[in-house]
N, C-alpha and C. Protein backbone atom coordinates (compact mmCIF):
# COMPACT_ATOMS: atom_id res chain seq x y z
N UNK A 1 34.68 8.79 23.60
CA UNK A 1 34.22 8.88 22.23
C UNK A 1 34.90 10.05 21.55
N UNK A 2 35.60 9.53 20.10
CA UNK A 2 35.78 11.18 19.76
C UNK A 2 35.28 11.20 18.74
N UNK A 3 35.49 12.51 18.69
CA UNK A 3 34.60 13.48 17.96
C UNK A 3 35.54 13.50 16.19
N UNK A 4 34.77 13.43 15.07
CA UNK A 4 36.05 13.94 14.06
C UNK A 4 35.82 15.53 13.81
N UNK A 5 36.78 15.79 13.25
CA UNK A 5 37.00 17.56 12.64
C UNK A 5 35.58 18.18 12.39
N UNK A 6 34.87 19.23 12.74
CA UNK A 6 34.01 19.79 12.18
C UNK A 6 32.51 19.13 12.77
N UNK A 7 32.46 18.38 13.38
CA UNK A 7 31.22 17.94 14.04
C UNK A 7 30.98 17.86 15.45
N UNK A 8 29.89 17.66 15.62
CA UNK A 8 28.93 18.04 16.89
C UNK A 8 28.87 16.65 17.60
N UNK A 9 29.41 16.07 17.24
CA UNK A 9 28.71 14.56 17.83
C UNK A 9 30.01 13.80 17.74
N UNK A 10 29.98 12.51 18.46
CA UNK A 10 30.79 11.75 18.61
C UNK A 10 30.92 11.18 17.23
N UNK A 11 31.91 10.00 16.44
CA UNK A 11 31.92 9.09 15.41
C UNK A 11 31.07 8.07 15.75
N UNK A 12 30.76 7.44 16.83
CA UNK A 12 29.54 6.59 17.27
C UNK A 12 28.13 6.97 16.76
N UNK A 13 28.19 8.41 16.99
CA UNK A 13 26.57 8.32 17.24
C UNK A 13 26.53 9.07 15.27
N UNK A 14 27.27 9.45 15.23
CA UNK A 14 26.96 9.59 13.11
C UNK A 14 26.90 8.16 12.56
N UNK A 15 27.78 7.65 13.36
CA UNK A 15 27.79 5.95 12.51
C UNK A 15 26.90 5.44 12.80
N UNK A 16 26.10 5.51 13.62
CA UNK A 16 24.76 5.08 13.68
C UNK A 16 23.41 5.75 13.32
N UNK A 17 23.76 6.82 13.20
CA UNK A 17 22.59 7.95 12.88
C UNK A 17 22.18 7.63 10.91
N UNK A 18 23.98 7.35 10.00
CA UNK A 18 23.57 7.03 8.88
C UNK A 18 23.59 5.53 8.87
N UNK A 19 24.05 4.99 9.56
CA UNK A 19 23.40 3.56 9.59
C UNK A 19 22.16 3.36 9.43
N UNK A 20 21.03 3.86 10.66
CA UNK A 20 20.12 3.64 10.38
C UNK A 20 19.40 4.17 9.34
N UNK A 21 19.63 5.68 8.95
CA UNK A 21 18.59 6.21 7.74
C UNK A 21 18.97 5.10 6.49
N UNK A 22 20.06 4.06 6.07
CA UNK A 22 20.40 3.12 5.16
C UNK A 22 19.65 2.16 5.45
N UNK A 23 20.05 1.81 6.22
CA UNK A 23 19.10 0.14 7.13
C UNK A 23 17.97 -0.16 6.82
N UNK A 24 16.86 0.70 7.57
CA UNK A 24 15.85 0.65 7.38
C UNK A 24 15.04 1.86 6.75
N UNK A 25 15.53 2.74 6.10
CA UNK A 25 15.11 3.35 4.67
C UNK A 25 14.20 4.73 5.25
N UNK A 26 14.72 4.99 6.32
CA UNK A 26 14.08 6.49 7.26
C UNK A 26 14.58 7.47 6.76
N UNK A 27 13.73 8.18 6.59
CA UNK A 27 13.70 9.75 6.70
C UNK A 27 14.81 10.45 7.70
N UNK A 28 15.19 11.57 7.29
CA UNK A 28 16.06 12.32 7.88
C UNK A 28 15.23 12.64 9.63
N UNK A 29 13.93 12.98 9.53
CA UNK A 29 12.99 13.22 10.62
C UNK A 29 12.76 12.05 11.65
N UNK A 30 13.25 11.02 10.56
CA UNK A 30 13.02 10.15 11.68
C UNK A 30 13.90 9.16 12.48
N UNK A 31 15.27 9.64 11.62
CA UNK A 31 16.45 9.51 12.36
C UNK A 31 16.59 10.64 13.57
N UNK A 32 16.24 11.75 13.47
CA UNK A 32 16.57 12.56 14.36
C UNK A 32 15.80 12.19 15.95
N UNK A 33 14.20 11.59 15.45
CA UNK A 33 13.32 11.18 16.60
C UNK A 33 14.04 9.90 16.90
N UNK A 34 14.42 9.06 16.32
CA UNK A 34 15.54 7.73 16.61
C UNK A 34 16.50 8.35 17.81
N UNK A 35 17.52 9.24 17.62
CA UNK A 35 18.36 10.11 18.54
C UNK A 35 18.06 10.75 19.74
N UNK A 36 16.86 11.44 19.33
CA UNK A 36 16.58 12.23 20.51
C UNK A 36 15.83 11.13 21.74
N UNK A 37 15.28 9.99 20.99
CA UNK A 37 14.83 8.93 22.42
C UNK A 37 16.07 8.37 23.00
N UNK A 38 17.02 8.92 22.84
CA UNK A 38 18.31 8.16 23.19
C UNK A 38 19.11 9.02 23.97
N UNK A 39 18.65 10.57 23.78
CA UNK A 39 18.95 11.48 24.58
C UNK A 39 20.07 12.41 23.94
N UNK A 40 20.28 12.09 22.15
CA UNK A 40 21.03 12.81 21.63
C UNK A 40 20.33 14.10 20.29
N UNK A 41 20.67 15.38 20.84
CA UNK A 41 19.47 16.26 20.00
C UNK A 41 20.51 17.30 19.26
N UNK A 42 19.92 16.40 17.55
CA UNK A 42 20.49 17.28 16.84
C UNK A 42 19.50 17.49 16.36
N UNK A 43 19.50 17.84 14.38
CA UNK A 43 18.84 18.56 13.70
C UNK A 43 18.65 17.62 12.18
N UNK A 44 17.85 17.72 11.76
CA UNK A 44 17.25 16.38 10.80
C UNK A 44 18.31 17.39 9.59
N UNK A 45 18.72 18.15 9.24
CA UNK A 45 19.78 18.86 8.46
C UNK A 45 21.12 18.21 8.43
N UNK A 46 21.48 18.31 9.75
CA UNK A 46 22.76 17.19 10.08
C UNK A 46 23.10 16.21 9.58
N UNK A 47 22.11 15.71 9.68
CA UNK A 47 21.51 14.19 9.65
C UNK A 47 22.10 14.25 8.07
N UNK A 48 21.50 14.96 7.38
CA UNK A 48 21.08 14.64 6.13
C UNK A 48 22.56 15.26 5.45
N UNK A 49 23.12 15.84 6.12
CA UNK A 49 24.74 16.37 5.83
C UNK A 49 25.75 15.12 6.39
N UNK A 50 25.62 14.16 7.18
CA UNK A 50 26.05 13.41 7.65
C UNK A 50 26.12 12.25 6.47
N UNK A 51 24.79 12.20 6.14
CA UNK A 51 24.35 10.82 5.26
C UNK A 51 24.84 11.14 3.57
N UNK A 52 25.16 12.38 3.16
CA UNK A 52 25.52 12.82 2.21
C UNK A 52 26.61 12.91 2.27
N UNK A 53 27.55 13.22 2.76
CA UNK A 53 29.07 13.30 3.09
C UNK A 53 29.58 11.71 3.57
N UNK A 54 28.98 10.90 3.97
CA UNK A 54 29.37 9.50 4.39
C UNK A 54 29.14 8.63 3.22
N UNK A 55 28.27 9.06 2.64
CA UNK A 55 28.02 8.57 1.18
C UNK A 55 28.46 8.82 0.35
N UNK A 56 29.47 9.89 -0.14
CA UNK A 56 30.47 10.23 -1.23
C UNK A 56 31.71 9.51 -0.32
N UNK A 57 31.77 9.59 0.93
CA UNK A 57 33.48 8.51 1.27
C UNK A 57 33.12 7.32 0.50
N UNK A 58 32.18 6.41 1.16
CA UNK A 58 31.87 4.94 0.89
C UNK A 58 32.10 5.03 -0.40
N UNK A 59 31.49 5.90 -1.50
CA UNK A 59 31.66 5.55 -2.79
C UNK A 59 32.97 5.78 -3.33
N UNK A 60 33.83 6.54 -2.76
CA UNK A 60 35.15 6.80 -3.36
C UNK A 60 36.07 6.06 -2.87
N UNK A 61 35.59 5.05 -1.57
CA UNK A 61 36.64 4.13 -1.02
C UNK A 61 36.07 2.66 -1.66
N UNK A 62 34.96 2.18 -2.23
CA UNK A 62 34.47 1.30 -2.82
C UNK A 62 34.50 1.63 -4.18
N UNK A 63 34.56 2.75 -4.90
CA UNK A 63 34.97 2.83 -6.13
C UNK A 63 33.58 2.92 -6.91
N UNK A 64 33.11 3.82 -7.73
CA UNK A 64 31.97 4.06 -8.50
C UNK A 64 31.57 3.21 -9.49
N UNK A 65 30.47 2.59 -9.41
CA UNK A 65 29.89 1.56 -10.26
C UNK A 65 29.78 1.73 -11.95
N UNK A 66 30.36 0.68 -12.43
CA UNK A 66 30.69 1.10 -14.41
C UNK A 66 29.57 1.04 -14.64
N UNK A 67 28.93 0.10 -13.88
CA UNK A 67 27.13 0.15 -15.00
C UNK A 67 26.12 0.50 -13.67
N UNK A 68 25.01 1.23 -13.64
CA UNK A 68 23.76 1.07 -13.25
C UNK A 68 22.52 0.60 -14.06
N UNK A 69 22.22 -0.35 -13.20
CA UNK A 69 21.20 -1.55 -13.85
C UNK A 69 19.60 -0.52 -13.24
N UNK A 70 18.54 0.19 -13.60
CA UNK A 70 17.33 0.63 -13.31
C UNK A 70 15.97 0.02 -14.28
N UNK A 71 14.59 0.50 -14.12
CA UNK A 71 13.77 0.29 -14.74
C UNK A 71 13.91 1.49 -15.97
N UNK A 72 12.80 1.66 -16.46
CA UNK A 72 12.70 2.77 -17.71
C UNK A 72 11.96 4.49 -16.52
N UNK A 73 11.72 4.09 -15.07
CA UNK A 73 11.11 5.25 -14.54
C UNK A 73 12.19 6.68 -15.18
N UNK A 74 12.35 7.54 -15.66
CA UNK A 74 12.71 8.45 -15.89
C UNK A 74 13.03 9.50 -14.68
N UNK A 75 12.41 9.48 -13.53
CA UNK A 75 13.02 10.15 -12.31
C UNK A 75 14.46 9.83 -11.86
N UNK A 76 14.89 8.70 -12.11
CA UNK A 76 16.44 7.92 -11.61
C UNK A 76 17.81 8.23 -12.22
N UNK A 77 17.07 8.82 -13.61
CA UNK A 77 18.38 9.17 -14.81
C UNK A 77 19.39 10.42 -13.59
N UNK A 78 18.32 11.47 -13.20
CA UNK A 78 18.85 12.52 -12.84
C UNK A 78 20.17 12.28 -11.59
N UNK A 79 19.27 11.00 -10.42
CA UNK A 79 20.33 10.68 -9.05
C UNK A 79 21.33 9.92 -9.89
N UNK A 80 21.32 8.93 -10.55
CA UNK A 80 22.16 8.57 -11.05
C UNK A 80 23.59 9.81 -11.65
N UNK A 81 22.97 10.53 -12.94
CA UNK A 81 23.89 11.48 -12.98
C UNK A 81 24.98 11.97 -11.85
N UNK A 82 23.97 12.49 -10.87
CA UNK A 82 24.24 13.21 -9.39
C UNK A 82 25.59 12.32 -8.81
N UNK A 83 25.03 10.90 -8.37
CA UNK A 83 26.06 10.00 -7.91
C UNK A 83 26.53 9.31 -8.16
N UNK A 84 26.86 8.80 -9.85
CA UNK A 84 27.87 8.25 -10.43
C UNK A 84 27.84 8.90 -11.65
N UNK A 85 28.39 9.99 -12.23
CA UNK A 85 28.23 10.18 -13.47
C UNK A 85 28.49 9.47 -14.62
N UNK A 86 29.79 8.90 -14.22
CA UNK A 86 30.86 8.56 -15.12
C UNK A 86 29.79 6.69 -15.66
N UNK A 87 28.98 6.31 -14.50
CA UNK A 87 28.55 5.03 -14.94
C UNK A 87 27.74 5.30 -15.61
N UNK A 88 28.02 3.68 -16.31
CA UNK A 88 26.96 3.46 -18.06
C UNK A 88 25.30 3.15 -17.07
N UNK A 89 24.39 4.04 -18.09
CA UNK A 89 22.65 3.27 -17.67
C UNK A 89 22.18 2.44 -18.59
N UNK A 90 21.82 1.59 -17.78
CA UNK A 90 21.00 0.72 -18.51
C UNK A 90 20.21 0.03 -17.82
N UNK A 91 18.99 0.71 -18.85
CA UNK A 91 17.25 0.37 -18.62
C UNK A 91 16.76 -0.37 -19.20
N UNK A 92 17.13 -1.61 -19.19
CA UNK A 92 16.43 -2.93 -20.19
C UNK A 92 15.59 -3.59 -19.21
N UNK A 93 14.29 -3.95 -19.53
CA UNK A 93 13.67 -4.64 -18.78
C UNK A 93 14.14 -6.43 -18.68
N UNK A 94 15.03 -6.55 -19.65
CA UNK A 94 15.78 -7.71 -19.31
C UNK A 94 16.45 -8.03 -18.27
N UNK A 95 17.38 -6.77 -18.37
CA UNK A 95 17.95 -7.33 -17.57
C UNK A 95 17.56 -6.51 -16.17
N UNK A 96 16.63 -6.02 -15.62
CA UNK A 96 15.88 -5.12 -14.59
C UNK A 96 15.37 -6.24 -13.84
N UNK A 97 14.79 -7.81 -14.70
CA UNK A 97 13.82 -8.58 -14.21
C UNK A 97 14.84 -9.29 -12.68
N UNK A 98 15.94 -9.17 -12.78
CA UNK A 98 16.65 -10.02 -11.11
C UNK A 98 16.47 -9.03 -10.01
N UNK A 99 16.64 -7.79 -10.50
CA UNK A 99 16.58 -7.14 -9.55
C UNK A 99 15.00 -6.92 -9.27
N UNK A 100 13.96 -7.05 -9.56
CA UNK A 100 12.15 -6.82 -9.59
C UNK A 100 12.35 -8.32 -8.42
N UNK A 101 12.80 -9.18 -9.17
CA UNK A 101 12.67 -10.58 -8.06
C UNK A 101 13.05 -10.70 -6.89
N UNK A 102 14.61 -9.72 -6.64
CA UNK A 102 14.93 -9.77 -5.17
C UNK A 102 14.13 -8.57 -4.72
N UNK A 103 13.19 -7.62 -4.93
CA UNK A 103 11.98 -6.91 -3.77
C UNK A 103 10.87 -7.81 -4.12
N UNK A 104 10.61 -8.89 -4.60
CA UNK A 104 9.59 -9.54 -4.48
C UNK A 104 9.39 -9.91 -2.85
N UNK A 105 9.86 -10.39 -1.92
CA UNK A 105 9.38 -10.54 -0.25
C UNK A 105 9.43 -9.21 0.12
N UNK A 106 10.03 -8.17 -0.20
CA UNK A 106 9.57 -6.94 0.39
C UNK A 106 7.85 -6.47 0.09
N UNK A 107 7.73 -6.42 -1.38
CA UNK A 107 6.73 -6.16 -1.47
C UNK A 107 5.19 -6.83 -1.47
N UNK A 108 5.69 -8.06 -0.80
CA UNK A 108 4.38 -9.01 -0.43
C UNK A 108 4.07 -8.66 0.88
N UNK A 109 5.24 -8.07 1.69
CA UNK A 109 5.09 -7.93 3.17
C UNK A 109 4.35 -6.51 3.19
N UNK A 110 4.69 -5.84 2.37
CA UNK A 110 3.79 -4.39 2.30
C UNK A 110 2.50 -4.30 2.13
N UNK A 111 2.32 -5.47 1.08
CA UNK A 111 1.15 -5.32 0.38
C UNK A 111 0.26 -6.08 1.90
N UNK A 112 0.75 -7.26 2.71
CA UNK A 112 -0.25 -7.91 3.62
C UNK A 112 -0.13 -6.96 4.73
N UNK A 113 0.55 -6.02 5.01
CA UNK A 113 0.66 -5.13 6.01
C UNK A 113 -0.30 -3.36 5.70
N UNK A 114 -0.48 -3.24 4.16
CA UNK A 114 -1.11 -1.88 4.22
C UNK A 114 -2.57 -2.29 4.10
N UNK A 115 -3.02 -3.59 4.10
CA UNK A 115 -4.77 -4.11 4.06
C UNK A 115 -5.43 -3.96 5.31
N UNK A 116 -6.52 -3.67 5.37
CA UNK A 116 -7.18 -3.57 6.23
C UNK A 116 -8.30 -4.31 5.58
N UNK A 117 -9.08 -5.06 7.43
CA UNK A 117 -10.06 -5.68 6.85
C UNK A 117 -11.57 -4.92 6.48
N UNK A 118 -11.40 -4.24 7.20
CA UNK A 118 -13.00 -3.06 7.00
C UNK A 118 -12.46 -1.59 7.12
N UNK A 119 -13.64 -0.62 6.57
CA UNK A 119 -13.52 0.92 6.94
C UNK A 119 -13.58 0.66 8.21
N UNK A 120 -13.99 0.52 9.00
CA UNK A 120 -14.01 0.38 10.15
C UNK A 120 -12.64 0.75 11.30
N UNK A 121 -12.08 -0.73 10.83
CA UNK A 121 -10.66 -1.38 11.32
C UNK A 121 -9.63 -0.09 10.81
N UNK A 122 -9.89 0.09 9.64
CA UNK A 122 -8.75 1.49 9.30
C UNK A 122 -9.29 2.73 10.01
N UNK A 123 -10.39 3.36 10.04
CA UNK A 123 -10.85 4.41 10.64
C UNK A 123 -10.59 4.30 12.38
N UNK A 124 -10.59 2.74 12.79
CA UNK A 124 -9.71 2.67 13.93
C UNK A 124 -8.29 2.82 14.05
N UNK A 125 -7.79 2.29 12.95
CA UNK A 125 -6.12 2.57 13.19
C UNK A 125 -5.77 3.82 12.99
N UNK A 126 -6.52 4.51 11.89
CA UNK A 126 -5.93 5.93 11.22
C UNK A 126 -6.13 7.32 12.97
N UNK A 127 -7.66 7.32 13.42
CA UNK A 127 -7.66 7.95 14.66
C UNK A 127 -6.92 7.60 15.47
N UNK A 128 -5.80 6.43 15.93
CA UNK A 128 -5.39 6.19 16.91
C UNK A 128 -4.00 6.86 16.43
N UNK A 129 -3.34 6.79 15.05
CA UNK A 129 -1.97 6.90 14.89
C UNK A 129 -2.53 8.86 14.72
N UNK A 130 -3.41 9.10 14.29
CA UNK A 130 -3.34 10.66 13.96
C UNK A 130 -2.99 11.22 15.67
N UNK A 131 -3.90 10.22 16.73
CA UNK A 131 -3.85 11.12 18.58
C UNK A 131 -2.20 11.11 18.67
N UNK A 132 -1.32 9.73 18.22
CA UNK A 132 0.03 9.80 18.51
C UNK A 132 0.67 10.73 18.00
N UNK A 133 0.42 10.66 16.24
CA UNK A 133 0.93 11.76 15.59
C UNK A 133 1.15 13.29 15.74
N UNK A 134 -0.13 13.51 16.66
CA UNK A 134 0.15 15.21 17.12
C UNK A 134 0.99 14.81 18.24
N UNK A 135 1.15 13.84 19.18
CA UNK A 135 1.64 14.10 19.96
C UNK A 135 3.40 13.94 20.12
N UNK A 136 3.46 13.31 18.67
CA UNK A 136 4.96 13.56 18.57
C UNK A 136 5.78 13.95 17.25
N UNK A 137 4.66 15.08 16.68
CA UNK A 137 4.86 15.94 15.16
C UNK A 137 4.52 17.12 15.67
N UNK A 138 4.79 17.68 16.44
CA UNK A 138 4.50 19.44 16.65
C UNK A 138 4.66 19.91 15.42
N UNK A 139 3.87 21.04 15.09
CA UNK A 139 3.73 22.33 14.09
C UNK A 139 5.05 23.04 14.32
N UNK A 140 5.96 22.04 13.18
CA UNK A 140 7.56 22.82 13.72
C UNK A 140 8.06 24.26 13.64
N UNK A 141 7.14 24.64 12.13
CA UNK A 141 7.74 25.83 11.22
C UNK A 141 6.76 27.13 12.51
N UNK A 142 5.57 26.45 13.24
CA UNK A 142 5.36 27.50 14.48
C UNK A 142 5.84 27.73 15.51
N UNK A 143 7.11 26.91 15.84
CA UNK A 143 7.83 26.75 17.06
C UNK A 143 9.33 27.09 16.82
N UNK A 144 9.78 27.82 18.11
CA UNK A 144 11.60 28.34 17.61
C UNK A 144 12.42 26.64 18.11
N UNK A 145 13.45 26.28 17.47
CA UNK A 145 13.96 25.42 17.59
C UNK A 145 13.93 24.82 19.32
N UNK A 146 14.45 25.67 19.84
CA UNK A 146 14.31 25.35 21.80
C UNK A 146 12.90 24.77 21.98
N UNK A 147 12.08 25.30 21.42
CA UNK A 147 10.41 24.90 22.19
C UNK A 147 10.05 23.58 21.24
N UNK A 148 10.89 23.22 19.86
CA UNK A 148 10.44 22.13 19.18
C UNK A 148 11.30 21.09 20.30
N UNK A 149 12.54 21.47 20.15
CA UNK A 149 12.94 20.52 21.30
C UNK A 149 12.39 20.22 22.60
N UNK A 150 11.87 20.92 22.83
CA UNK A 150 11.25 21.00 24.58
C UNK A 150 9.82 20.13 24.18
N UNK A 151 9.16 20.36 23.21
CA UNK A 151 7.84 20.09 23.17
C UNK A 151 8.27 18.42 22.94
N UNK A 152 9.27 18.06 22.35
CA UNK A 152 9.96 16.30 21.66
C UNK A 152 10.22 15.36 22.74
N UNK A 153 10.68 16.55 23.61
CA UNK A 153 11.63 16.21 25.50
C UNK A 153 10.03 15.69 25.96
N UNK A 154 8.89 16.42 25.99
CA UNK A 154 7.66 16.31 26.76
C UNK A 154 6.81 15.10 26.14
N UNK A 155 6.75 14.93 25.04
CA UNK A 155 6.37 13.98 24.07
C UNK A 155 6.66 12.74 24.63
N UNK A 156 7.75 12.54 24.47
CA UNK A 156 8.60 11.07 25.00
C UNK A 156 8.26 10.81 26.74
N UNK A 157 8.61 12.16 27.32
CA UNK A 157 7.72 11.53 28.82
C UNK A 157 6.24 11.09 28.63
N UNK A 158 5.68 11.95 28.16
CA UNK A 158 4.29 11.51 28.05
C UNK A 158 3.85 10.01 27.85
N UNK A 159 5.11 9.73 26.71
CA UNK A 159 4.67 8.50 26.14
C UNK A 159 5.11 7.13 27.51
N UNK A 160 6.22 7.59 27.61
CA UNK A 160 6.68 6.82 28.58
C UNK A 160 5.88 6.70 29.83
N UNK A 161 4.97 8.06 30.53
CA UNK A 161 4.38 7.73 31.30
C UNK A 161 3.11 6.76 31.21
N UNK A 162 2.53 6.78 29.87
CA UNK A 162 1.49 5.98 29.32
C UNK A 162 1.32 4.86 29.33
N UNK A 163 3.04 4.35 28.09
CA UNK A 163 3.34 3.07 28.60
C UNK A 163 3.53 2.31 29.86
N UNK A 164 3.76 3.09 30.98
CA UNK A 164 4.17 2.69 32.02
C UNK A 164 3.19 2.20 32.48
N UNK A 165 1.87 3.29 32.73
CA UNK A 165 0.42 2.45 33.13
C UNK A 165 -0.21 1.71 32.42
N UNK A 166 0.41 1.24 31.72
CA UNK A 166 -0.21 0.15 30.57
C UNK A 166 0.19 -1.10 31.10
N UNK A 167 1.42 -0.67 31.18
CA UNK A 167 2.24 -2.11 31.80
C UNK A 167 1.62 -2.53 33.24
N UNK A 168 0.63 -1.72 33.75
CA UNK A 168 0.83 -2.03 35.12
C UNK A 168 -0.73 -2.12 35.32
């Protein structure tokens, strides 16, 4: 595997590291937990220097878009600026309505996936993901980088040993 100029990691494992934060729409944090179950430990910074720098190539080898098509949200003017300046905006709800239609199956799948049928059923799911959640969100800003890693390393056995007696 090689490595390009100036980085820590192979071209494999960046091409997959911003692959996935694109793909499926993750967090810098959770590309890094993606990596480290794989046995590769960087830093959710990287990550996010990786996905920013791979994202000004793509756009300068695909060429910057003349128009951006958005809603009227006023938060978007600014990224837009940021990463295409030079393209025209336009916020017509006319022409906004194709693009509202293609997240239409995204957002039916959200909407039947964030319901719960009772307080109950959620007060069951929410205690079960909060026991996982400490056990693989350490209190980072209290830990020196080595012991966040060490505590991530222990996490994943844990889990693995769990699953294991589950399976069995």
């Amino acid at each position: 595997m090689s490595r390009p100029k100036g980085f820590c990691c192979p071209r494999e494992i960046i091409a997959y590291a911003v692959w996935a934060y694109h793909r499926f729409a993750l967090s810098t944090a959770d590309v890094e937990d993606l990596l480290a179950t794989r046995g590769v430990i960087v830093i959710r910074e990287a990550v996010r220097l990786w996905v920013n720098r791979f994202f000004k190539r793509l756009v300068a080898k695909l060429g910057e878009p003349r128009a951006v098509v958005t809603d009227k949200l006023r938060s978007s003017i600014k990224s837009i600026k940021t990463r295409a300046p030079d393209a025209d905006h336009r916020a017509h709800k006319g022409l906004n309505n194709a693009i509202e239609v293609s997240h239409r199956a995204t957002r039916k799948r959200e909407k039947i996936m964030s319901r719960f049928k009772s307080h109950r059923q959620a007060q069951r799911f929410l205690s079960a993901h909060d026991q996982i959640n400490l056990i693989f969100r350490p209190r980072r800003y209290q830990l020196t980088a080595n012991a966040s890693r060490h505590a991530h390393s222990d996490a994943f056995n844990l889990w693995d040993n769990y699953t294991a007696e589950m399976a069995t």
